[in-house]
Protein backbone atom coordinates (compact mmCIF):
# COMPACT_ATOMS: atom_id res chain seq x y z
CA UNK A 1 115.97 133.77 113.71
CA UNK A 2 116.70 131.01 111.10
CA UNK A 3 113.33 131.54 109.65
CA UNK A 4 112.93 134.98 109.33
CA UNK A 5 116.60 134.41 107.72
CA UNK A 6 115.09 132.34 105.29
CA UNK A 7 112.16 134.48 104.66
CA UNK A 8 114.46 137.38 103.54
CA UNK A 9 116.68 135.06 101.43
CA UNK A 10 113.51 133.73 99.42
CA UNK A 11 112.22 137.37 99.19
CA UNK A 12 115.45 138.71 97.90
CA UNK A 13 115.58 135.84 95.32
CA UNK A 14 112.46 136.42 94.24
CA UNK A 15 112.89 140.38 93.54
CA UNK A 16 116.15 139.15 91.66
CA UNK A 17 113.68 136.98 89.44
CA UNK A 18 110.79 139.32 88.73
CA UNK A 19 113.28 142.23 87.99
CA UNK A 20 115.30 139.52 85.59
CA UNK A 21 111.51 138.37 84.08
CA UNK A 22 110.73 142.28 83.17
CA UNK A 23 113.79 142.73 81.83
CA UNK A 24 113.32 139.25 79.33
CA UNK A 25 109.64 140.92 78.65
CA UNK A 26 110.95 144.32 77.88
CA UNK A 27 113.52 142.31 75.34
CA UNK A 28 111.01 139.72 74.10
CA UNK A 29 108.20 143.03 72.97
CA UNK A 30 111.20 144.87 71.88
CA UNK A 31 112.14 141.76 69.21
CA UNK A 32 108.04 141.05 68.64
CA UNK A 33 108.32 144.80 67.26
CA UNK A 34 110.96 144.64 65.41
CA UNK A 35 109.46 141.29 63.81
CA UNK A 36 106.35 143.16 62.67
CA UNK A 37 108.18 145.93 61.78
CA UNK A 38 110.39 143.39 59.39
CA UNK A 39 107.08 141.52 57.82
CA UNK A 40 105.74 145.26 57.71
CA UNK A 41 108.56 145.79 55.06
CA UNK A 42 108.43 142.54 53.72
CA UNK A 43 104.82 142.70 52.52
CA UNK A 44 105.40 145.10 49.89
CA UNK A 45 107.24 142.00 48.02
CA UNK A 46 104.21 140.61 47.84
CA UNK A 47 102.14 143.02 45.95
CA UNK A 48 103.57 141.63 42.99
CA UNK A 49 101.36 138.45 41.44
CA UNK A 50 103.71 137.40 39.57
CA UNK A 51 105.75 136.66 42.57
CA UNK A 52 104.10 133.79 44.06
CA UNK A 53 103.71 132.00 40.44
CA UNK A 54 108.03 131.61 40.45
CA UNK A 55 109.77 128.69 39.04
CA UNK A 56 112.04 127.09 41.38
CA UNK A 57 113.55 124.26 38.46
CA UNK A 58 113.88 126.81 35.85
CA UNK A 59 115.58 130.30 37.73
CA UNK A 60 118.94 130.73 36.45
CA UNK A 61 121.66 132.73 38.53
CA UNK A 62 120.53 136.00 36.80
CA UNK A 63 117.69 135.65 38.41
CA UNK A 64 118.48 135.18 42.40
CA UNK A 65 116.80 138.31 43.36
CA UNK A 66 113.83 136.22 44.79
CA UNK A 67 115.97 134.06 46.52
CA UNK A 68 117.75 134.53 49.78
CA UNK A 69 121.53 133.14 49.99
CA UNK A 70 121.39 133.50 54.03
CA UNK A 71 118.08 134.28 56.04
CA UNK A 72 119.82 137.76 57.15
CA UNK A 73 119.81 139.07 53.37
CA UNK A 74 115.66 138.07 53.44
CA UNK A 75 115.88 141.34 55.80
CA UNK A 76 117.52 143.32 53.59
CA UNK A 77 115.90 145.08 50.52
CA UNK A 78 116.27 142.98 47.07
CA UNK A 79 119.06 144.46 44.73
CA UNK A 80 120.54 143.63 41.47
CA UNK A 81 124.11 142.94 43.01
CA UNK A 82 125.16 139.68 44.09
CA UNK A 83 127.70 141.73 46.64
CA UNK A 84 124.54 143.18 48.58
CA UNK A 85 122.78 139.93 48.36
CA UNK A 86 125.78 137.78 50.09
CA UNK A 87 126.13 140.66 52.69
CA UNK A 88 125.54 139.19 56.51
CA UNK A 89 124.06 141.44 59.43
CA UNK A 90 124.94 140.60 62.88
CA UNK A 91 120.98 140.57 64.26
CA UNK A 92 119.99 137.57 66.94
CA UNK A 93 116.66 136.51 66.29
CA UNK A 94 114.13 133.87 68.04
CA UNK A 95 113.65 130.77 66.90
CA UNK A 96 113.51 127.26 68.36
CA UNK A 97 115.85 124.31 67.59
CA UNK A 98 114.09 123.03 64.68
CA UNK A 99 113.08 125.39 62.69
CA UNK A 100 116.88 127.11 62.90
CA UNK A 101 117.99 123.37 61.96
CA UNK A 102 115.43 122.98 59.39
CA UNK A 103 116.67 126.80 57.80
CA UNK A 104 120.32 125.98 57.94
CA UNK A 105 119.93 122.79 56.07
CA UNK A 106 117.84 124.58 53.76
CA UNK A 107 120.24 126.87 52.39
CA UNK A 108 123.07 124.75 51.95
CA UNK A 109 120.80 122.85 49.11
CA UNK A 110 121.19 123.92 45.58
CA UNK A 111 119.58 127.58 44.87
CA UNK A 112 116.75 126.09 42.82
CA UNK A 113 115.83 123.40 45.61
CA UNK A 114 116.05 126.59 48.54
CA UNK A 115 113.01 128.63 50.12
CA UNK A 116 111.49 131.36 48.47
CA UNK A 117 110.89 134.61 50.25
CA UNK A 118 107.21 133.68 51.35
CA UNK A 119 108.11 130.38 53.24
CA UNK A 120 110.99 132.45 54.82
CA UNK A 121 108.24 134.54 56.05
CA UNK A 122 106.29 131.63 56.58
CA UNK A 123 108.58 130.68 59.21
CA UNK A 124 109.13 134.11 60.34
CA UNK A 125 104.79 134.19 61.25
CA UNK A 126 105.58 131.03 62.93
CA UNK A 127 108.19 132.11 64.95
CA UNK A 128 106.30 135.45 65.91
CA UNK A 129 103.69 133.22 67.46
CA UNK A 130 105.84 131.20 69.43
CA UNK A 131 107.52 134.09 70.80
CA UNK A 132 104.24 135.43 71.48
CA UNK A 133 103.22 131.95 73.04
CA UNK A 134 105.83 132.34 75.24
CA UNK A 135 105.53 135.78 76.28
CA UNK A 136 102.15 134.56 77.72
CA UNK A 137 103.78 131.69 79.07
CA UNK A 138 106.43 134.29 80.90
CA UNK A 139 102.99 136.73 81.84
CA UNK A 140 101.44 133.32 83.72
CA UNK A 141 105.05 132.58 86.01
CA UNK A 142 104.88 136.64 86.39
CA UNK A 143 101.50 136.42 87.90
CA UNK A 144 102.86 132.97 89.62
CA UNK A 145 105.74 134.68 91.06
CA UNK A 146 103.68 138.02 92.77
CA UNK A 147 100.87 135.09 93.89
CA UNK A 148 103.80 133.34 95.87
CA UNK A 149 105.35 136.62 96.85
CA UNK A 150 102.00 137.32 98.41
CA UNK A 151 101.67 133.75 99.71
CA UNK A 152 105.31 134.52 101.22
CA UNK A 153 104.15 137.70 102.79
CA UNK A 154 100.91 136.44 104.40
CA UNK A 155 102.76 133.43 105.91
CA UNK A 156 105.50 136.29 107.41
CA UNK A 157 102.74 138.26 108.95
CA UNK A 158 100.68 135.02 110.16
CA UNK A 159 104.55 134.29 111.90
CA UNK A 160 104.57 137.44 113.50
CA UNK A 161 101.18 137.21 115.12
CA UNK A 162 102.33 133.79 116.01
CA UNK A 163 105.05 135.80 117.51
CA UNK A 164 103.36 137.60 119.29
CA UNK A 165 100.87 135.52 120.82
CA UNK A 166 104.40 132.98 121.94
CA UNK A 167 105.51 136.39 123.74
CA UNK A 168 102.25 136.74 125.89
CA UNK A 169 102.21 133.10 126.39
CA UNK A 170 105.43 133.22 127.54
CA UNK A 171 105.05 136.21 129.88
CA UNK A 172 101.83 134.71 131.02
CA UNK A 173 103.84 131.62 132.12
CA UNK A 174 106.55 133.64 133.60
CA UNK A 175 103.78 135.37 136.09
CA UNK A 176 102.15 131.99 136.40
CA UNK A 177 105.32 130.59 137.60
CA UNK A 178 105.92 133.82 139.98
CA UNK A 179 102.54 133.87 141.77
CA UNK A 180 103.17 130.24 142.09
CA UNK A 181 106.32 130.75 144.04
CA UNK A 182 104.98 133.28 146.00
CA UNK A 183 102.03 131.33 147.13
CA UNK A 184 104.17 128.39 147.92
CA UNK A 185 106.32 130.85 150.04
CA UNK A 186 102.84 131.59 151.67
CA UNK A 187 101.80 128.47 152.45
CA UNK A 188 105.52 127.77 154.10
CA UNK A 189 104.93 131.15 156.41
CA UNK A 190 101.54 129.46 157.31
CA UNK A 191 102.96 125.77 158.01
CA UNK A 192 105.39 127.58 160.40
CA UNK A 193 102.48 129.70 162.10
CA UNK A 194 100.20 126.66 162.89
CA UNK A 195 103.36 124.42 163.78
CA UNK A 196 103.96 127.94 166.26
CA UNK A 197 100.38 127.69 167.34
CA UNK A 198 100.98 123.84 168.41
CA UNK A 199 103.83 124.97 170.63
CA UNK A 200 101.92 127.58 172.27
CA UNK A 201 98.86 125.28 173.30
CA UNK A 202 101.13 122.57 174.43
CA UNK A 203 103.16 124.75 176.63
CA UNK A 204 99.40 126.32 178.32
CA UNK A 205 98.11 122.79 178.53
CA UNK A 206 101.80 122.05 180.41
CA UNK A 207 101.29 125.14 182.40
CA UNK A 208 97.78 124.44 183.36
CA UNK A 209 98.71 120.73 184.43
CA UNK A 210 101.74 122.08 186.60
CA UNK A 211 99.29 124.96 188.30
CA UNK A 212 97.00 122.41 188.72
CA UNK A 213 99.59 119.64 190.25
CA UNK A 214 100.78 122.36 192.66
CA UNK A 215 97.35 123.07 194.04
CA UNK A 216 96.83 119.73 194.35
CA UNK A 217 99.65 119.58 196.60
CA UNK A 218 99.18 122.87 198.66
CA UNK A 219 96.00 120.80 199.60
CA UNK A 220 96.86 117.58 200.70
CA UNK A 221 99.69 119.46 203.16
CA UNK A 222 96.97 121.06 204.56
């Protein structure tokens, strides 16, 4: 009973996990879209050749249009106003520890020491394979998780034939244990037979002696 108590537990966690694993993959493609969709829209800034060839040294402030202030305006079309430039979107986006570190401490430098555009989306490429990485990475438990589950559901059916072999096992030793009874009460019934039969030949061997003791002695009177 503890077992199969067990079994359900693990079974019911492991539903819980693939259902929580397609929901992260469902998320994770949803986010991979929206990242090409995003470098999509971004590669039209790069259709420009004069836009690789940019002077970081010697831009002036007129001239922060290829220049991001925070990495959410590098989503956001280029425009001729610093308002739209220092706006912020509330987007969460994937990246790992270092490269968010490495970002942060890359736009609180001057704006002629800070990334351009391209290495933004440098970093954004970079990102996009990671997250692709690990959506393989998540594919590979997946597949871990249904080989287990079926792992989990061989071993259940292997403990029911188990099962079922204990029950005839145990009902085999249950008539075992009854024909065993009844042949002991047998052998009892034919103990007190032959112990019977003993009293009945001593009591004709008596009875032969006595007839023969009392012709014995009808003779010698006569």
């Amino acid at each position: 009973m503890e077992q199969k108590l067990t079994e359900n537990v693990v079974t019911c966690l492991l539903l819980q996990l693939q259902e929580l694993t397609s929901k992260f993959r469902n998320s994770q493609s949803s986010y991979i879209r929206q990242l090409n969709s995003r470098e999509e829209r971004s590669q039209k800034y790069f259709d420009n050749d004069d836009f690789t060839n940019v002077d970081l040294v010697s831009v002036s402030t007129d001239d922060r249009g290829n220049y991001v202030d925070t990495f959410d305006n590098f989503l956001q079309p280029v425009t001729n106003e610093l308002d739209n430039k220092k706006s912020n979107l509330n987007h969460s986006y994937l990246y790992d520890d270092e490269s968010t570190q490495q970002i942060d401490e890359d736009f609180q430098r001057p704006i002629s020491k800070r990334m351009t555009k391209q290495q933004l989306l440098l970093f954004e490429e970079e990102n996009t394979r990671v997250a692709l990485s690990r959506d393989e990475e998540v594919t590979k438990i997946v597949k871990s998780i249904y080989d287990l589950n079926d792992i989990f559901k061989d071993l259940s059916q292997m403990v029911q034939e188990q099962g079922t072999v204990l029950d005839r096992i145990d009902y085999n030793v249950e008539q075992t244990q009854t024909k065993v009874s009844e042949g002991l009460r047998q052998l009892q019934r034919a103990e007190m037979y032959q112990r019977k039969n003993r009293k009945m030949c001593i009591i004709m061997v008596l009875a032969a002696v006595t007839l023969f003791m009392l012709l014995l002695l009808i003779f010698t009177k006569l």
